[in-house]
Protein backbone atom coordinates (compact mmCIF):
# COMPACT_ATOMS: atom_id res chain seq x y z
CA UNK A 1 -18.54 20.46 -16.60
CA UNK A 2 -21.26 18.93 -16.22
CA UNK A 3 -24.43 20.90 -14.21
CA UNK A 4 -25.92 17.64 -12.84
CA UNK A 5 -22.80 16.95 -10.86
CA UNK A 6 -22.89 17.47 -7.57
CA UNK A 7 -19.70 20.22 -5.55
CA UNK A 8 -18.14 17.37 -4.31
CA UNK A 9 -17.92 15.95 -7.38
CA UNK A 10 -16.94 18.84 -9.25
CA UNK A 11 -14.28 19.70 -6.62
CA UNK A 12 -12.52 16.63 -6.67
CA UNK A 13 -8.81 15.79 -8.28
CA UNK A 14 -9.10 11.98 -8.19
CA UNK A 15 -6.22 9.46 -7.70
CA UNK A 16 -4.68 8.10 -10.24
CA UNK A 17 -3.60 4.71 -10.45
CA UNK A 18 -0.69 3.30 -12.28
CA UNK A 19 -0.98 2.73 -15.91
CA UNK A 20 -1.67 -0.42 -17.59
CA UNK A 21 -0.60 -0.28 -20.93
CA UNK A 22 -0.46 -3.73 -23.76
CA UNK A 23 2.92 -2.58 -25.10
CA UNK A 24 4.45 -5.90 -26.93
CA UNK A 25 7.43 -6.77 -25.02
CA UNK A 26 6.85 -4.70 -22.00
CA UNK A 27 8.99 -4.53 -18.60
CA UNK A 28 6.51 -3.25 -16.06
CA UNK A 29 7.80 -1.86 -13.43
CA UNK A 30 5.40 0.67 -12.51
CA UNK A 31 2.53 -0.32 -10.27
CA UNK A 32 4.31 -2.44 -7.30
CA UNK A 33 2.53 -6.08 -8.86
CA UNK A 34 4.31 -9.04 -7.62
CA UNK A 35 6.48 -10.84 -10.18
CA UNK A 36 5.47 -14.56 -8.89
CA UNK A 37 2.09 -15.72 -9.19
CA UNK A 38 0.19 -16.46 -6.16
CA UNK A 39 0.05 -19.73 -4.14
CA UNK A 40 -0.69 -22.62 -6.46
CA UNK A 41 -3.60 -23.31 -3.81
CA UNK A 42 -5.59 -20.06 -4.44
CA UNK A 43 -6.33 -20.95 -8.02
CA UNK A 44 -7.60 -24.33 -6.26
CA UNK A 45 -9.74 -22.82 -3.74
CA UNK A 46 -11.14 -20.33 -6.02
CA UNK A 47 -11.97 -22.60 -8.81
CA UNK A 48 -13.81 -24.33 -5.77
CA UNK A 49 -15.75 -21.44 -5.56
CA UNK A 50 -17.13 -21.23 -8.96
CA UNK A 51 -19.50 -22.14 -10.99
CA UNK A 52 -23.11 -22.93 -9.30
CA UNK A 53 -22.23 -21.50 -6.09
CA UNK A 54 -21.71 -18.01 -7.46
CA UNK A 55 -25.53 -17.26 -7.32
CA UNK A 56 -25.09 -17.32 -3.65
CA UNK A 57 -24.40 -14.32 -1.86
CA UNK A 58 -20.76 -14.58 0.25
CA UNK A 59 -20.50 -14.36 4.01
CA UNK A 60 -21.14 -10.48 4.49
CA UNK A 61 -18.74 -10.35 7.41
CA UNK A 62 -16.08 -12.71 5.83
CA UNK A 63 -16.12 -14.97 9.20
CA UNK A 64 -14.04 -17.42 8.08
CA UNK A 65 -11.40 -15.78 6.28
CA UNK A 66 -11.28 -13.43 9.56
CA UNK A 67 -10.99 -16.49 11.89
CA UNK A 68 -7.97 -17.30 9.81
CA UNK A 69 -6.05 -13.68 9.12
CA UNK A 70 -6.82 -13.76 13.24
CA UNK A 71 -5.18 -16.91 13.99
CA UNK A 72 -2.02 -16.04 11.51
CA UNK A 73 -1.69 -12.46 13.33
CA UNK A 74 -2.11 -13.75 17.27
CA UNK A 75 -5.50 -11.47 17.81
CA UNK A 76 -9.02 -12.14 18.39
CA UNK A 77 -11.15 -12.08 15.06
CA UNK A 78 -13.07 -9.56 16.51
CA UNK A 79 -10.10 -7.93 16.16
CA UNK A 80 -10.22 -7.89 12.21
CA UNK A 81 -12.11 -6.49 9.46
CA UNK A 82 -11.69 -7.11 5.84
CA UNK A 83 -12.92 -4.95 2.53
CA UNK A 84 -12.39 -4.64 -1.05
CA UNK A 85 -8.31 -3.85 -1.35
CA UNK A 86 -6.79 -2.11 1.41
CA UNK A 87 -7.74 1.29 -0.47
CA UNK A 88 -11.62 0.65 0.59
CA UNK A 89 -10.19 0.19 3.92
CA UNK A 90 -8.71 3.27 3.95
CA UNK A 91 -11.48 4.84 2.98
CA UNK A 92 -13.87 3.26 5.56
CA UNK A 93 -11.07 4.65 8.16
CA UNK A 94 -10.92 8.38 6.63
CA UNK A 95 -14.84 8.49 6.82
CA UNK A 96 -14.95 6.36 10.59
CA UNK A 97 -11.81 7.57 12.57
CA UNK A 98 -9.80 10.47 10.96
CA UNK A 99 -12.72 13.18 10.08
CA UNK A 100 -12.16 15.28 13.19
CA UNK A 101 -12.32 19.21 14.25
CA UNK A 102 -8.91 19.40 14.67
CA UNK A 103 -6.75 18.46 11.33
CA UNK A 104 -5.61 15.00 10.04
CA UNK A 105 -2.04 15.01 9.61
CA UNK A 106 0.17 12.66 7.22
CA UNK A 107 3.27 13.35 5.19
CA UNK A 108 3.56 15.42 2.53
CA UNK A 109 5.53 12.73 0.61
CA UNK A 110 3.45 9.74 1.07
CA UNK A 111 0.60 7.41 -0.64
CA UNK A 112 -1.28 10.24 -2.83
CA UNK A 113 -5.01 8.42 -1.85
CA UNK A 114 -4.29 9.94 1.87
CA UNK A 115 -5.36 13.70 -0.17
CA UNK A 116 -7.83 12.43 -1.99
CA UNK A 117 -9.97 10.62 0.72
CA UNK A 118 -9.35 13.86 2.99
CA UNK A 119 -11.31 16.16 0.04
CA UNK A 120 -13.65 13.47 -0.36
CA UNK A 121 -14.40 12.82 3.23
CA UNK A 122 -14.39 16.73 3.55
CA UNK A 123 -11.87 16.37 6.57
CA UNK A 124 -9.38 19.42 7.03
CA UNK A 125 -6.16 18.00 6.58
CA UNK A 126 -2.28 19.10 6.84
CA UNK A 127 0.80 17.85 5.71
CA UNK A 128 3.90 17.25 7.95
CA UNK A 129 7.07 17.46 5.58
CA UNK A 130 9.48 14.31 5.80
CA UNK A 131 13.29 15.10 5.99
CA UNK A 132 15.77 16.02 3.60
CA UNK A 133 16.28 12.24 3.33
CA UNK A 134 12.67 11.69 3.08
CA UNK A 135 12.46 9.98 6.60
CA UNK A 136 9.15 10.73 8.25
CA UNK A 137 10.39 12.42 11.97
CA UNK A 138 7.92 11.83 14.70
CA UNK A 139 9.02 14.55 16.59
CA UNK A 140 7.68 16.53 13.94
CA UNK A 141 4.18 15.65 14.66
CA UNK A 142 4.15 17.07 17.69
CA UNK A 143 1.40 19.51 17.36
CA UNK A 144 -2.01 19.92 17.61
CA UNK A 145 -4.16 17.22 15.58
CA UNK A 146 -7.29 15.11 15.40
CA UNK A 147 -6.16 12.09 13.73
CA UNK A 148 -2.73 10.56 12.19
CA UNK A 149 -2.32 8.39 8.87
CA UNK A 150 1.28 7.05 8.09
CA UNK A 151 2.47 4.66 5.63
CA UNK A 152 5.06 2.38 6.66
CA UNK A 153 7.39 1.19 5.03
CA UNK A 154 6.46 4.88 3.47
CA UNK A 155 5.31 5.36 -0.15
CA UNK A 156 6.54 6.08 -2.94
CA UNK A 157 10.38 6.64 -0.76
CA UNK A 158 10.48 2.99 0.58
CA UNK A 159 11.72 4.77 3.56
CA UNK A 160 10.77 2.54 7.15
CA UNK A 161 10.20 3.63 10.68
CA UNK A 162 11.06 1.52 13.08
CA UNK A 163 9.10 -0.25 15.73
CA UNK A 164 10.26 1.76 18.67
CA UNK A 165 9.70 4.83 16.40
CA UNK A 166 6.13 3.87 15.44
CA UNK A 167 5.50 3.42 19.41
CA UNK A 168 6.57 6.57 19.82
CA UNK A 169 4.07 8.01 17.40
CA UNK A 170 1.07 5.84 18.69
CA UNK A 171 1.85 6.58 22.63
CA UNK A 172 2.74 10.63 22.25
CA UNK A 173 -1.16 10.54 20.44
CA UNK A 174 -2.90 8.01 22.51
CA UNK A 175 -6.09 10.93 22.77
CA UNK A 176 -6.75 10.25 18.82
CA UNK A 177 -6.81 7.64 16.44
CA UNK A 178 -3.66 6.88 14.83
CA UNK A 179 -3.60 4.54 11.16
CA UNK A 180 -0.31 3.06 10.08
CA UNK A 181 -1.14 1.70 6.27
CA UNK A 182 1.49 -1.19 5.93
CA UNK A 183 1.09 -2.27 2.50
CA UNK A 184 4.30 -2.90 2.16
CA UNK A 185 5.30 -4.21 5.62
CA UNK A 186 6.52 -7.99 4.44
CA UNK A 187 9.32 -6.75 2.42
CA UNK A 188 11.31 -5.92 5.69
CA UNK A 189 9.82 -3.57 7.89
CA UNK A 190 8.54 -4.46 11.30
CA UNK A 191 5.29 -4.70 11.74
CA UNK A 192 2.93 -2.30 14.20
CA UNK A 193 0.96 -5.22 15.17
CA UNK A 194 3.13 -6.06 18.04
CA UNK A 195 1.84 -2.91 19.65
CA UNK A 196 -1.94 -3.36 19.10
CA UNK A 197 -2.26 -4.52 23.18
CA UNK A 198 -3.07 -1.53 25.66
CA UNK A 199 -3.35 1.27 22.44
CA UNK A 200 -6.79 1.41 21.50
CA UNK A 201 -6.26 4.18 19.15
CA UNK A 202 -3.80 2.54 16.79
CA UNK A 203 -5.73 0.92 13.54
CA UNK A 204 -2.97 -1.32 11.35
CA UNK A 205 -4.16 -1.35 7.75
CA UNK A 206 -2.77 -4.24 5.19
CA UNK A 207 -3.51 -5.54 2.03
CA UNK A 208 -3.08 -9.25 0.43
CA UNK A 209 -2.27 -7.47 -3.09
CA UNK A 210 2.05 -7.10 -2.60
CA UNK A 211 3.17 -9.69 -0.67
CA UNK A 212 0.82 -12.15 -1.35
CA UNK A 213 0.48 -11.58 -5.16
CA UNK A 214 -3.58 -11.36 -5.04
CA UNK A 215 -3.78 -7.66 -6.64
CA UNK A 216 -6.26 -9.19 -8.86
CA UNK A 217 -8.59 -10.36 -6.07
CA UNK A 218 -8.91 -7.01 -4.11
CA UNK A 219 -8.56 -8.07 -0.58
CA UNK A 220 -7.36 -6.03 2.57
CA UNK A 221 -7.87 -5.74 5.91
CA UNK A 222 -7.18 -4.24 9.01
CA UNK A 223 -6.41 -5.14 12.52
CA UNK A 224 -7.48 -2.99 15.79
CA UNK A 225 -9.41 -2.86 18.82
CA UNK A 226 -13.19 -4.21 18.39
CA UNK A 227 -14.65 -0.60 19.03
CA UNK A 228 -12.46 1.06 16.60
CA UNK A 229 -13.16 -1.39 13.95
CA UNK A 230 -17.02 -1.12 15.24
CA UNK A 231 -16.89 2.81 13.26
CA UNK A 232 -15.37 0.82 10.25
CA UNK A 233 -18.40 -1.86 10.17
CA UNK A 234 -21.01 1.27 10.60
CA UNK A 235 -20.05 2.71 7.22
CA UNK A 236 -19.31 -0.47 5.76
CA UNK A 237 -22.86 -1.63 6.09
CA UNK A 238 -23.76 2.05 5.04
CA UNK A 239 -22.01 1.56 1.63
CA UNK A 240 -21.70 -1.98 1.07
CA UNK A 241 -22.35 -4.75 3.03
CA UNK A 242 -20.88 -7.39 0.91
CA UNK A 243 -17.27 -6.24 0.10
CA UNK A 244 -15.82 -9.35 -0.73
CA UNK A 245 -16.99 -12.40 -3.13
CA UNK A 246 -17.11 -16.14 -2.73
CA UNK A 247 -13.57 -16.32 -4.84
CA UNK A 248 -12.03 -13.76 -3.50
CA UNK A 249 -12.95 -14.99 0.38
CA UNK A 250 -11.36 -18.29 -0.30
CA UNK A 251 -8.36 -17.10 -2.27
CA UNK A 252 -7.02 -15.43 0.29
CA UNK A 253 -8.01 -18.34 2.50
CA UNK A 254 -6.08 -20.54 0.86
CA UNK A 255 -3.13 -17.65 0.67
CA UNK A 256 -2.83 -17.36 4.32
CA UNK A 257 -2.53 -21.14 4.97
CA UNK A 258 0.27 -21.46 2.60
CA UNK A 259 3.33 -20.23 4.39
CA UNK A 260 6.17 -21.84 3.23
CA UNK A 261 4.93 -20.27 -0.23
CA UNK A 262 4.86 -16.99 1.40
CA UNK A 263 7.62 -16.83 2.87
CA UNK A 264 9.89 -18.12 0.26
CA UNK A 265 8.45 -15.29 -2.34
CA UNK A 266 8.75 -12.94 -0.06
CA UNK A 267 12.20 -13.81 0.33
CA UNK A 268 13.04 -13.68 -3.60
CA UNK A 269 11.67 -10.31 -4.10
CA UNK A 270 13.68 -9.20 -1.40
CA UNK A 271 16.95 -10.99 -2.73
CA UNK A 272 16.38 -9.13 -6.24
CA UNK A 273 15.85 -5.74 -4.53
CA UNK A 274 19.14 -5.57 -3.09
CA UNK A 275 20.35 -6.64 -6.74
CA UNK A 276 18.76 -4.59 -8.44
CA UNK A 277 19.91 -1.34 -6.19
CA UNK A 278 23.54 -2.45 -6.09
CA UNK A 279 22.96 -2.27 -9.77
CA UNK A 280 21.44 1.42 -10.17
CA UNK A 281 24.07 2.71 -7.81
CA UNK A 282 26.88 1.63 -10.12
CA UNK A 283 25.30 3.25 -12.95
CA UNK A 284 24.96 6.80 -10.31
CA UNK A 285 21.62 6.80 -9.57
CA UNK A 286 20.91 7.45 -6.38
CA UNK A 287 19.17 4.75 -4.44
CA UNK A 288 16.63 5.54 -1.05
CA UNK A 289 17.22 2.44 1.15
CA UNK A 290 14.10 0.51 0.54
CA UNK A 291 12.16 -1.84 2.90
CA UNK A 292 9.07 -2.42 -0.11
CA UNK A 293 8.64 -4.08 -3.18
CA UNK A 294 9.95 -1.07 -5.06
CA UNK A 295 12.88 1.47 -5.08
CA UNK A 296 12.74 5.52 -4.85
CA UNK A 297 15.98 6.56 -7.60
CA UNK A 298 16.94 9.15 -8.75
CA UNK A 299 20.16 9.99 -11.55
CA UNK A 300 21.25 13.68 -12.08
CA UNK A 301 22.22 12.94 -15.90
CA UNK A 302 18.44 13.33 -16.22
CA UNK A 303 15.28 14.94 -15.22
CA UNK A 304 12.65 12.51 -13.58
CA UNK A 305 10.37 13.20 -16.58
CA UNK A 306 13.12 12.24 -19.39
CA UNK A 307 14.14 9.33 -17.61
CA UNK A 308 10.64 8.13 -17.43
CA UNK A 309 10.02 9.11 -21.08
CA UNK A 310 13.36 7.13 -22.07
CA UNK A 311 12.91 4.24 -20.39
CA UNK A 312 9.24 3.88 -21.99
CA UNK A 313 10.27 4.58 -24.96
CA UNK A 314 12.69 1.00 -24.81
CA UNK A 315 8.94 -0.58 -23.15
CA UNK A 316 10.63 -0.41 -19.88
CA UNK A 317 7.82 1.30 -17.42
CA UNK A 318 8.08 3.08 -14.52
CA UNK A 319 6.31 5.54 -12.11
CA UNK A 320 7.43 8.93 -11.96
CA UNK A 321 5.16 11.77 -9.91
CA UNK A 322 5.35 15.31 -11.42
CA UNK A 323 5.10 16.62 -7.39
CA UNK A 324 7.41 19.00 -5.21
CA UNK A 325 10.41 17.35 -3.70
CA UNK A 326 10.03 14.09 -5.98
CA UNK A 327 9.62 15.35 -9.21
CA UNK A 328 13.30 13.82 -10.29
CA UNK A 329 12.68 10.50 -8.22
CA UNK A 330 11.41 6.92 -10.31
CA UNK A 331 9.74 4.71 -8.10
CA UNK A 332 11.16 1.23 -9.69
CA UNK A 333 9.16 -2.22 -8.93
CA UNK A 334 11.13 -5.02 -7.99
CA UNK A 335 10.53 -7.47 -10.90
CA UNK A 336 12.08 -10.61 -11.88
CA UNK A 337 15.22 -11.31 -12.58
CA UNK A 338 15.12 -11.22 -16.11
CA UNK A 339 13.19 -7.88 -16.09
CA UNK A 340 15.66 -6.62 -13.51
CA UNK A 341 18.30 -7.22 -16.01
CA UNK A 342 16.41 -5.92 -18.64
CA UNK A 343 16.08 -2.39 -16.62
CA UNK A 344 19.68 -2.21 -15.68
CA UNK A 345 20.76 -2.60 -19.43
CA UNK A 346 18.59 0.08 -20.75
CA UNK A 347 19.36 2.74 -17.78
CA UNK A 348 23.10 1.97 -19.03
CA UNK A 349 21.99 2.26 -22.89
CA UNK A 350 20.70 5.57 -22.36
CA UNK A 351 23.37 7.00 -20.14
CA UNK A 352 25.99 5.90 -22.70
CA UNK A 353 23.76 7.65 -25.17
């Protein structure tokens, strides 16, 4: 190792994203990418964006695209801050809200970043296990605590809470911040945004790279009261005061304004989930109910590992986590039909084989 590295650095076990391979032919199913392509107006409003006007620096605070995610969500644009993906959002929040004496708590089956940022940030963290069916149980976090992160929908199970559950959480912990991440919340979860009035500790994280197809673009935000969001801004302009170009400012601009679009792609991946479970379960695999873009499966004919390793080996990709309690599970993205297909044929193929 090298000595010029600084402890943290030498301490750290970083995330790891999912893998994108060029494999001729390849089903990719592993990184939660929507299979549609974003509003046909993004591509417009971006290209508007280009050329001479890209040796202008873009609005540091993103005003307009706040205004807008604001007036789409019901809140104040005070209300709103934006950053580079919802994963530098996160991290603004781990360094801002959840680095307390008392220990962060989140899941021990959940988004693997929450583990990462808590080493990084130096905050002492704990895990609270889900349940055998790898439901989170607020009950369970009942105890002693400086902050709370959740995901919901949860991730990699797919697993949702639901609202009155989430209210539960927030308003048992209304002393200390509390961060629901809900990357995932268009795909039929119910949003924490509803309970944003009267609970200034709640901070609801989302990100424009699921549901809205814009993974390429890196833009998330989050939605809170102005003074928790004020911590955000203060290491913001500590790190990096512009966190989001002229493009990618007026893509999602031009996403948000196009509901219909939204809505009906939305719609389709949801459609193709329940497909594509129905279709796993008749092969045996064991299906978590799902309110994502993605499934948590798992067969018995074969170890999470092998199944991973077969389906690859057909250029079908998946994500499989070599960690307690989910070792065996594949987290599947909803693609398109086609691909859907494709993955149900080979899962037969090999269990025939």
């Amino acid at each position: 190792m090298n000595p010029f590295w600084s402890a943290i650095a030498r301490e750290l076990t970083p995330y790891i994203p999912g893998e994108q391979p060029r494999i001729a032919g390849l089903v990719k199913l592993n990184t939660n990418e929507s299979p549609y392509g974003p509003s046909p107006r993004v591509a417009e409003a971006i290209a508007a964006e280009s050329g001479e006007r890209l040796r202008l620096y873009p609005d540091p605070v993103a005003t307009e695209l706040r205004e807008t995610l604001a007036a789409y969500h019901g809140v104040r644009a005070e209300q709103v801050f934006v950053g580079n993906g919802s994963d530098e959002v996160l991290g603004h929040a781990f360094a801002a809200l959840l680095n307390h004496k008392a220990p962060l708590l989140f899941p021990d089956v959940s988004y693997s970043f929450y583990p990462v940022y808590a080493r990084l940030f130096s905050i002492r963290a704990e895990t609270v296990p889900v349940d055998d069916e790898m439901r989170i149980r607020v009950e369970d976090y009942r105890r002693p605590a400086g902050a709370i992160v959740i995901a919901n929908p949860n991730a990699p199970t797919g697993v949702a809470l639901s609202l009155a559950q989430v209210a539960q959480l927030v308003d048992e912990h209304r002393d200390i911040p509390v961060v629901v991440d809900e990357a995932y919340v268009d795909f039929g979860a119910e949003s924490a945004l509803a309970l944003l009035p009267g609970r200034p500790n709640l901070l609801v994280v989302r990100t424009m790279s699921k549901s809205r197809a814009l993974a390429g673009l890196r833009v998330g935000y989050a939605i809170g009261d102005p003074d928790l969001l004020e911590a955000l801004i203060r290491v913001k302009d500590s790190f990096n005061s512009y966190p989001l170009g002229r493009p990618a400012q007026a893509g999602a601009i031009a996403s948000v304004r196009d509901e219909a679009y939204f809505q009906a792609r939305r719609a389709d991946v949801m459609r193709t989930r329940e497909g594509m479970t129905e279709g796993l379960r008749r092969l045996g695999f064991e299906v978590l109910p799902s309110a994502t873009n993605f499934v948590f499966a798992r067969h018995r004919a074969l170890s999470g590992s092998q199944w991973a390793k077969r389906l690859r080996e057909r250029a079908v990709l998946v994500r499989q986590f070599e960690k307690p309690r989910i070792a065996d599970y594949l987290r599947i993205t909803v693609g398109a039909d086609a691909e859907v297909a494709r993955l149900i044929e080979v899962c037969a193929e090999i269990l025939r084989g």
